[in-house]
N, C-alpha and C. Protein backbone atom coordinates (compact mmCIF):
# COMPACT_ATOMS: atom_id res chain seq x y z
N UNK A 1 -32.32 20.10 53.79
CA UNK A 1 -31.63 19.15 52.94
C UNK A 1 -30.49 19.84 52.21
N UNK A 2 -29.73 19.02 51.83
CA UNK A 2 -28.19 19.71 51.13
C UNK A 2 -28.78 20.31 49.88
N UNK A 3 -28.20 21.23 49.19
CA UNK A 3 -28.66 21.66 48.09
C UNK A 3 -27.23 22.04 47.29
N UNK A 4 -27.25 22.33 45.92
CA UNK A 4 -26.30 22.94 45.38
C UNK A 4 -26.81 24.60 45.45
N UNK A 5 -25.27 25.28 45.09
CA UNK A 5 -25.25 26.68 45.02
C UNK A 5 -24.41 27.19 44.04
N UNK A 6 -24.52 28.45 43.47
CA UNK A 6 -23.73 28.65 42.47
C UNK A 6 -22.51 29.58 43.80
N UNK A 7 -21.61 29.15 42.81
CA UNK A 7 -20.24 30.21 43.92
C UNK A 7 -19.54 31.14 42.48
N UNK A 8 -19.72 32.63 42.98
CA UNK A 8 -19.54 33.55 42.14
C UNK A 8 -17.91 33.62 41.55
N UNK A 9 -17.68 33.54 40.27
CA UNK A 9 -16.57 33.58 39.74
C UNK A 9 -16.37 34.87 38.88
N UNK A 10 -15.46 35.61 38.97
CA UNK A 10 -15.41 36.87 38.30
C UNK A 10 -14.00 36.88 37.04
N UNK A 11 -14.07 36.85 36.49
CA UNK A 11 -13.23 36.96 35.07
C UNK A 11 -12.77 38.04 35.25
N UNK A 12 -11.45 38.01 34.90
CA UNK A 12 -11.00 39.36 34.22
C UNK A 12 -9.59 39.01 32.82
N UNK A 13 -9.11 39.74 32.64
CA UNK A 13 -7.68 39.50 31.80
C UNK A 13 -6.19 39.63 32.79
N UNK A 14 -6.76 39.14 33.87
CA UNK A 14 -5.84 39.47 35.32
C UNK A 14 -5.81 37.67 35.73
N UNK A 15 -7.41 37.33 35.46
CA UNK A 15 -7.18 35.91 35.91
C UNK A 15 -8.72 35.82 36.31
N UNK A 16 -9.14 34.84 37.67
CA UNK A 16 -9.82 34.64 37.91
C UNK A 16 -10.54 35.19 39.56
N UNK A 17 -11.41 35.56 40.24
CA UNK A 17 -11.85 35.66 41.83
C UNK A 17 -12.88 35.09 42.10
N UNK A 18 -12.25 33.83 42.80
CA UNK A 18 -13.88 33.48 42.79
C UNK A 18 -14.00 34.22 45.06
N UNK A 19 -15.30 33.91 45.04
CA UNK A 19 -15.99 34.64 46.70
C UNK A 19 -16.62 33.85 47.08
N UNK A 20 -16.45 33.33 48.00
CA UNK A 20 -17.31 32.63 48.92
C UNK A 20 -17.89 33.59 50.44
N UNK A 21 -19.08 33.88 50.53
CA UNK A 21 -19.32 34.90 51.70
C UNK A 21 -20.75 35.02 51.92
N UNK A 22 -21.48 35.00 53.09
CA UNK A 22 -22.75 35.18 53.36
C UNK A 22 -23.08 33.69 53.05
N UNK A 23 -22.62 33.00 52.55
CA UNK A 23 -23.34 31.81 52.55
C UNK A 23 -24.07 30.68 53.65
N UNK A 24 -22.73 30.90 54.45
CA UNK A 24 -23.26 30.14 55.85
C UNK A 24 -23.76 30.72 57.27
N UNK A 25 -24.24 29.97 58.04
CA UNK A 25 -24.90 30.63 59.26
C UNK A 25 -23.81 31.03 60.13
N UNK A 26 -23.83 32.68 60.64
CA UNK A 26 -23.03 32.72 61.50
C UNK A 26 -21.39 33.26 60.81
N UNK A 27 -20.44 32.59 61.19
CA UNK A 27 -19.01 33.24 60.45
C UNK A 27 -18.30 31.47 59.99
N UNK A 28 -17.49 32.03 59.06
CA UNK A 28 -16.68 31.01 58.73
C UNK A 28 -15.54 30.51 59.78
N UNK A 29 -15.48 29.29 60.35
CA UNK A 29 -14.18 29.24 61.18
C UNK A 29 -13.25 28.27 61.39
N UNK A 30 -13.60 27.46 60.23
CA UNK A 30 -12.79 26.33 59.58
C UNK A 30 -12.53 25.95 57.77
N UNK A 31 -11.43 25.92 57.41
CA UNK A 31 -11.59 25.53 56.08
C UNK A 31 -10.28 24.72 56.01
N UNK A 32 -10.12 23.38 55.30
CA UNK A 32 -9.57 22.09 54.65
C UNK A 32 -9.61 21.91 53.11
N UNK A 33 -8.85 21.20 52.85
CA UNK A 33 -9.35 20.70 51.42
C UNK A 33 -8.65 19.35 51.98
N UNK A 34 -9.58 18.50 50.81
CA UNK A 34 -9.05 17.16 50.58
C UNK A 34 -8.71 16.99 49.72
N UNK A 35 -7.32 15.75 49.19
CA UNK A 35 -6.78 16.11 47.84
C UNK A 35 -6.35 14.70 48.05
N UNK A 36 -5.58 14.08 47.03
CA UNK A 36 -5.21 12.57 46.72
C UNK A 36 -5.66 11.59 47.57
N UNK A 37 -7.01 11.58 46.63
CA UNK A 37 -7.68 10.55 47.31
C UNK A 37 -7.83 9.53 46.52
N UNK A 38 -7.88 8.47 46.56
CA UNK A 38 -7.90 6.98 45.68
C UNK A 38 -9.37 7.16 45.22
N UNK A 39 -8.97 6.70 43.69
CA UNK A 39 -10.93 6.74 43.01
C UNK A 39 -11.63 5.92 43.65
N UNK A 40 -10.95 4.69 44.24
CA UNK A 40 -12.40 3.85 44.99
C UNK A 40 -12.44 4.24 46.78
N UNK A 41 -11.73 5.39 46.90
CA UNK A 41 -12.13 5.41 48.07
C UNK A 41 -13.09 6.07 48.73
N UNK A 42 -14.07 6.65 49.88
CA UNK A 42 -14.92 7.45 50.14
C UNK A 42 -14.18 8.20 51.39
N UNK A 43 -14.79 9.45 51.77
CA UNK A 43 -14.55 10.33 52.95
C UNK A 43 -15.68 10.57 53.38
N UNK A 44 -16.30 11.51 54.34
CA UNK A 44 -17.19 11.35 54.95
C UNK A 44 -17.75 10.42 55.63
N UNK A 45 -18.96 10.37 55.55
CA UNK A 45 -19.44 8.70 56.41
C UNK A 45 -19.79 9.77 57.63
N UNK A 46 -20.46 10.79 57.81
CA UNK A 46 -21.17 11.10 58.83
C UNK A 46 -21.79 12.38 58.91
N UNK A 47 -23.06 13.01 59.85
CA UNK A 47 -23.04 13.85 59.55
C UNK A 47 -23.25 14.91 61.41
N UNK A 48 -23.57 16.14 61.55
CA UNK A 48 -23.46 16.40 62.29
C UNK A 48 -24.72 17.37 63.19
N UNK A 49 -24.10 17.68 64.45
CA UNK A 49 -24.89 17.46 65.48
C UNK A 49 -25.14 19.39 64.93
N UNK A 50 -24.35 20.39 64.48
CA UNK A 50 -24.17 21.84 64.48
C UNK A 50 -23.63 22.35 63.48
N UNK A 51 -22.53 21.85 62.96
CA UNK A 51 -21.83 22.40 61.74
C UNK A 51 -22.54 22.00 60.41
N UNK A 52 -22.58 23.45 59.63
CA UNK A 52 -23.18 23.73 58.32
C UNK A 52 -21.47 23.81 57.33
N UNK A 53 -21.86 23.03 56.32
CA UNK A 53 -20.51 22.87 55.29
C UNK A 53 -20.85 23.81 54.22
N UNK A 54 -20.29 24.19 53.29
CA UNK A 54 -20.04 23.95 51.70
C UNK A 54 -18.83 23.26 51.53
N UNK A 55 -19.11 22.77 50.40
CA UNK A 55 -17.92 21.65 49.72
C UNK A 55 -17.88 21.96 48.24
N UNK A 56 -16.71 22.12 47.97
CA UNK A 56 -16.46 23.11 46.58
C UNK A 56 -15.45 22.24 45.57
N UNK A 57 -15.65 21.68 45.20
CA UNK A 57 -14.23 21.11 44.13
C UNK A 57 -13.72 21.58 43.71
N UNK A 58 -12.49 22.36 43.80
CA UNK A 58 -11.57 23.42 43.14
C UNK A 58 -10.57 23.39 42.09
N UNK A 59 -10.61 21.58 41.92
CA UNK A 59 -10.05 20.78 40.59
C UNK A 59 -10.39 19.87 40.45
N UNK A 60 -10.57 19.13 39.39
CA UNK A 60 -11.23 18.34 39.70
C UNK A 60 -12.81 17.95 39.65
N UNK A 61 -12.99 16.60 40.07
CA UNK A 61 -14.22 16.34 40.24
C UNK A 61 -14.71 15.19 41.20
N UNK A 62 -15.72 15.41 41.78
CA UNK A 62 -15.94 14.25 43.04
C UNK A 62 -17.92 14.35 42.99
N UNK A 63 -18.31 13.24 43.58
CA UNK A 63 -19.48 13.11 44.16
C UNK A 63 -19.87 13.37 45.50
N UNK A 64 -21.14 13.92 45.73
CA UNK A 64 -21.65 14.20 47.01
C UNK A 64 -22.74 13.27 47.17
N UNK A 65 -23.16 12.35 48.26
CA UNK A 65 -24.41 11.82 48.52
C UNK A 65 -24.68 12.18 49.98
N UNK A 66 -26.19 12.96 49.98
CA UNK A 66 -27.03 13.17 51.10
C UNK A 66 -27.72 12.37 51.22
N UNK A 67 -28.22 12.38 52.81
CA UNK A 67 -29.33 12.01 53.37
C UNK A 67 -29.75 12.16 54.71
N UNK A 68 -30.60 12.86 54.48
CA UNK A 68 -30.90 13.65 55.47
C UNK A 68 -32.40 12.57 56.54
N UNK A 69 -32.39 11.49 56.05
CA UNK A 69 -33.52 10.55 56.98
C UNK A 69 -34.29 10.58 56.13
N UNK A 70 -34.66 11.86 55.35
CA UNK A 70 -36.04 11.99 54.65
C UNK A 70 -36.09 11.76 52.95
N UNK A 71 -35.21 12.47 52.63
CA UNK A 71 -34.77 12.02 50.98
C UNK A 71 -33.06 12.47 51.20
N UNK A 72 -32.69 11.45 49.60
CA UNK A 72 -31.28 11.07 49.55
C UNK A 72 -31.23 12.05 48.03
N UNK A 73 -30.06 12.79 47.95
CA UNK A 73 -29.89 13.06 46.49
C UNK A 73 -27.96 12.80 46.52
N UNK A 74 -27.59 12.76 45.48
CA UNK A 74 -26.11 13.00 44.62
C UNK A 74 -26.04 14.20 44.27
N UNK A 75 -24.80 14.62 44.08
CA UNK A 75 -24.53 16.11 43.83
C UNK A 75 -23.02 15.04 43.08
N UNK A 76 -23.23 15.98 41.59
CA UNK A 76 -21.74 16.34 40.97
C UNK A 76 -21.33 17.52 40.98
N UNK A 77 -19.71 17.23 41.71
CA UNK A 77 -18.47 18.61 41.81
C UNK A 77 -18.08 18.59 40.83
N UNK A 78 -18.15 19.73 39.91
CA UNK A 78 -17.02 19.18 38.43
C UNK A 78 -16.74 20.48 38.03
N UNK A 79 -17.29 21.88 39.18
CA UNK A 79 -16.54 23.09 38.82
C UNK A 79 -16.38 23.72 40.17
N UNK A 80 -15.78 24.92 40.07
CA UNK A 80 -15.55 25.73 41.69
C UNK A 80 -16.30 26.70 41.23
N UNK A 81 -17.50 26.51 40.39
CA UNK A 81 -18.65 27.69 40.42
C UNK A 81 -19.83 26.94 41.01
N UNK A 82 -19.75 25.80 41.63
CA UNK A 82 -20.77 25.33 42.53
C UNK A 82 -20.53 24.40 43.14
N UNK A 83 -21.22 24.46 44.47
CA UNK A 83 -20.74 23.78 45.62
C UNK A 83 -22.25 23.25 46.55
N UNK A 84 -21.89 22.43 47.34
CA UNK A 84 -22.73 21.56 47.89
C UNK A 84 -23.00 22.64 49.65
N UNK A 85 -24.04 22.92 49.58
CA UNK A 85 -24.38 22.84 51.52
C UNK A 85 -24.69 21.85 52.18
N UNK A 86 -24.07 21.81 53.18
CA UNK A 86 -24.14 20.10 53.97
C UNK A 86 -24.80 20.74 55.36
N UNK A 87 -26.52 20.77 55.43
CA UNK A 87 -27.12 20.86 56.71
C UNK A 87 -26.03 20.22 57.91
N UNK A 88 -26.11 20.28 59.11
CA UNK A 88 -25.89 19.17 60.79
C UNK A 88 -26.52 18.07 60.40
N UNK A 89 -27.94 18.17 60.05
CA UNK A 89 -28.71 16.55 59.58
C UNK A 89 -28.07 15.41 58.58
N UNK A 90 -27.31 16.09 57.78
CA UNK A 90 -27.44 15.29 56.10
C UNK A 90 -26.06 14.82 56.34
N UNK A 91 -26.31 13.52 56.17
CA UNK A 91 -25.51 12.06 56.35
C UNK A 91 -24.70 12.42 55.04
N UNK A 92 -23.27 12.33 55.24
CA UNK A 92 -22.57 13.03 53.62
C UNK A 92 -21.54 11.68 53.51
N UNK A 93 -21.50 11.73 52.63
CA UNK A 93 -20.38 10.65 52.07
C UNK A 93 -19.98 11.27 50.42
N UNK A 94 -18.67 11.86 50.10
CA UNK A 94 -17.81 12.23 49.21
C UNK A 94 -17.17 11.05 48.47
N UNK A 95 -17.22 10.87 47.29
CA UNK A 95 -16.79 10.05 46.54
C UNK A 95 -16.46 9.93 44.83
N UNK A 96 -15.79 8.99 44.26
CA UNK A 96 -15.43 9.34 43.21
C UNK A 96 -14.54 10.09 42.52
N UNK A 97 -13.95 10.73 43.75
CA UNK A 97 -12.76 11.70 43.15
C UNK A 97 -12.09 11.31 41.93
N UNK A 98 -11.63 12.58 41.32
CA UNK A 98 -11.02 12.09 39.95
C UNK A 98 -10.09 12.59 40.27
N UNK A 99 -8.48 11.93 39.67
CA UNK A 99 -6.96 12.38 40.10
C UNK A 99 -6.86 13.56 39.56
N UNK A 100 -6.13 13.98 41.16
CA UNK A 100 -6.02 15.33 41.17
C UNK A 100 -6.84 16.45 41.89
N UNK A 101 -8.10 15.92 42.26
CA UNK A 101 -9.32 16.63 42.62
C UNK A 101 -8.68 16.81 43.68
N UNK A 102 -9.50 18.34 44.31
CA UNK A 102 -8.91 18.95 45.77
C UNK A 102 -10.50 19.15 45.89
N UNK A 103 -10.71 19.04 46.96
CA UNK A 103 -12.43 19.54 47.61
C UNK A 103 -11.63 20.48 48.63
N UNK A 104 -12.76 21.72 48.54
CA UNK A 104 -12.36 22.57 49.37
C UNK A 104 -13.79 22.47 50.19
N UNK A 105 -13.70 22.28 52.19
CA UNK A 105 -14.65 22.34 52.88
C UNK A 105 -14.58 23.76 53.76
N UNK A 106 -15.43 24.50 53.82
CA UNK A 106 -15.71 25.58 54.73
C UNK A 106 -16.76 25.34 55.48
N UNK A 107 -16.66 25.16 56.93
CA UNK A 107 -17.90 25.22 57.57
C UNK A 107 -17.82 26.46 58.65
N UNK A 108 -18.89 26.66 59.60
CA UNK A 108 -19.35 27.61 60.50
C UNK A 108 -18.63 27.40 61.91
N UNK A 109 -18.14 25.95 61.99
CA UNK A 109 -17.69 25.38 63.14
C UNK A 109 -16.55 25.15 63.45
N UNK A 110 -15.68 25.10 64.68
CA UNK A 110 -14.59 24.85 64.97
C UNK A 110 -14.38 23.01 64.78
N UNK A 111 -13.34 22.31 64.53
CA UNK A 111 -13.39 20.99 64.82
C UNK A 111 -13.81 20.96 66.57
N UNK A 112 -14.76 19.59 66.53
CA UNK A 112 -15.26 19.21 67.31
C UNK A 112 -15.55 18.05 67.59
N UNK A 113 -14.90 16.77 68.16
CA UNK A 113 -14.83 15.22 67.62
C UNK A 113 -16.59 14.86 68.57
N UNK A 114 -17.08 15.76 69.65
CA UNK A 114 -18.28 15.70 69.38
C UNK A 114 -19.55 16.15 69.07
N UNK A 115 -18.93 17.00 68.10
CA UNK A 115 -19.99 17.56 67.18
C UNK A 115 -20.49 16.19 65.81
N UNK A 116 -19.84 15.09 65.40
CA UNK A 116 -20.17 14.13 64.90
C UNK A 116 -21.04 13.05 65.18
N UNK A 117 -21.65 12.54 64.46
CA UNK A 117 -22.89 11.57 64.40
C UNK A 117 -22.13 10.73 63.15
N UNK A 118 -21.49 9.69 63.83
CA UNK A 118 -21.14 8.10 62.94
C UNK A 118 -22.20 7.69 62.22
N UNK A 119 -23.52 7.58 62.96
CA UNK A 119 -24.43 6.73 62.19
C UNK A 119 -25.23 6.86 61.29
N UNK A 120 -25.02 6.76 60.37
CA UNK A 120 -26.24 6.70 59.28
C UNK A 120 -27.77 6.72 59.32
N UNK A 121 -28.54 7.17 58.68
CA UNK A 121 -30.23 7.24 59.54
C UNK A 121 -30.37 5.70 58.79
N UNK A 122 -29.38 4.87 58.01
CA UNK A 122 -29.48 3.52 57.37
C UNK A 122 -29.79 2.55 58.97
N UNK A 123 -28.58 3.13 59.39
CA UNK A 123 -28.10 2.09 60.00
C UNK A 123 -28.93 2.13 61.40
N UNK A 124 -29.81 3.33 61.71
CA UNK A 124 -30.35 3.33 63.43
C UNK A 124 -31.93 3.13 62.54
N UNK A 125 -32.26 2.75 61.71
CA UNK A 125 -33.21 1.94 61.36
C UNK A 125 -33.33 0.70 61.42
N UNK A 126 -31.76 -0.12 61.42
CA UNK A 126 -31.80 -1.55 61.57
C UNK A 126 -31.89 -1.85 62.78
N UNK A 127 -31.88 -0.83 63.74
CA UNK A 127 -31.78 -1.51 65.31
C UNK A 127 -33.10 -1.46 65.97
């Protein structure tokens, strides 16, 4: 199931470092951010067949909702000292952004249009 994580931020009188590393399975081999996104709009809407995420809000603030078939939780982004892991299983949908918010995504995987799963475990219950 998705969980939160703390992501290490180091202070100095220089500024700030934050590290992202060891976190995911394997090597990092994609990273995006999403940025001006309309407050009523959502991203996500799926989840996947191989690729492991973190999702980091790096300004900003946004919502995470999992569901992984088995239990559903929310995750609030509202710092870049913690970030969301998004299993292959867990059905993600991002939302709420507040103007200005950038989500930063790193996953393990190359883009892959079929490495995605459209459907919701909502929706292959109604059939």
């Amino acid at each position: 199931m998705a969980h939160l994580i703390d992501i290490p931020v180091f202070d100095s009188e220089k500024g700030q470092l934050t590290v992202v590393e060891g976190l995911l399975p394997g090597n990092i081999k994609r990273l995006y951010y999403i940025d001006d996104v309309p407050s009523d709009a959502q991203r996500g809407g799926h989840r996947h067949h191989k690729t492991v995420q973190i999702l980091i809000c790096i300004k900003g603030s946004c919502t995470v909702y999992c569901d992984n078939g088995i239990e559903e939780n929310n995750f609030l982004l509202d710092s870049k000292r913690k970030g969301v892991v998004v299993n292959p299983e867990d059905w993600h949908v991002m939302e709420n952004f507040s103007e200005g918010a950038i989500l930063l995504v790193i996953a393990n995987e190359l883009y892959d249009v079929n490495d995605y799963i459209d459907q919701s475990y909502r929706e292959r219950t109604l059939f």
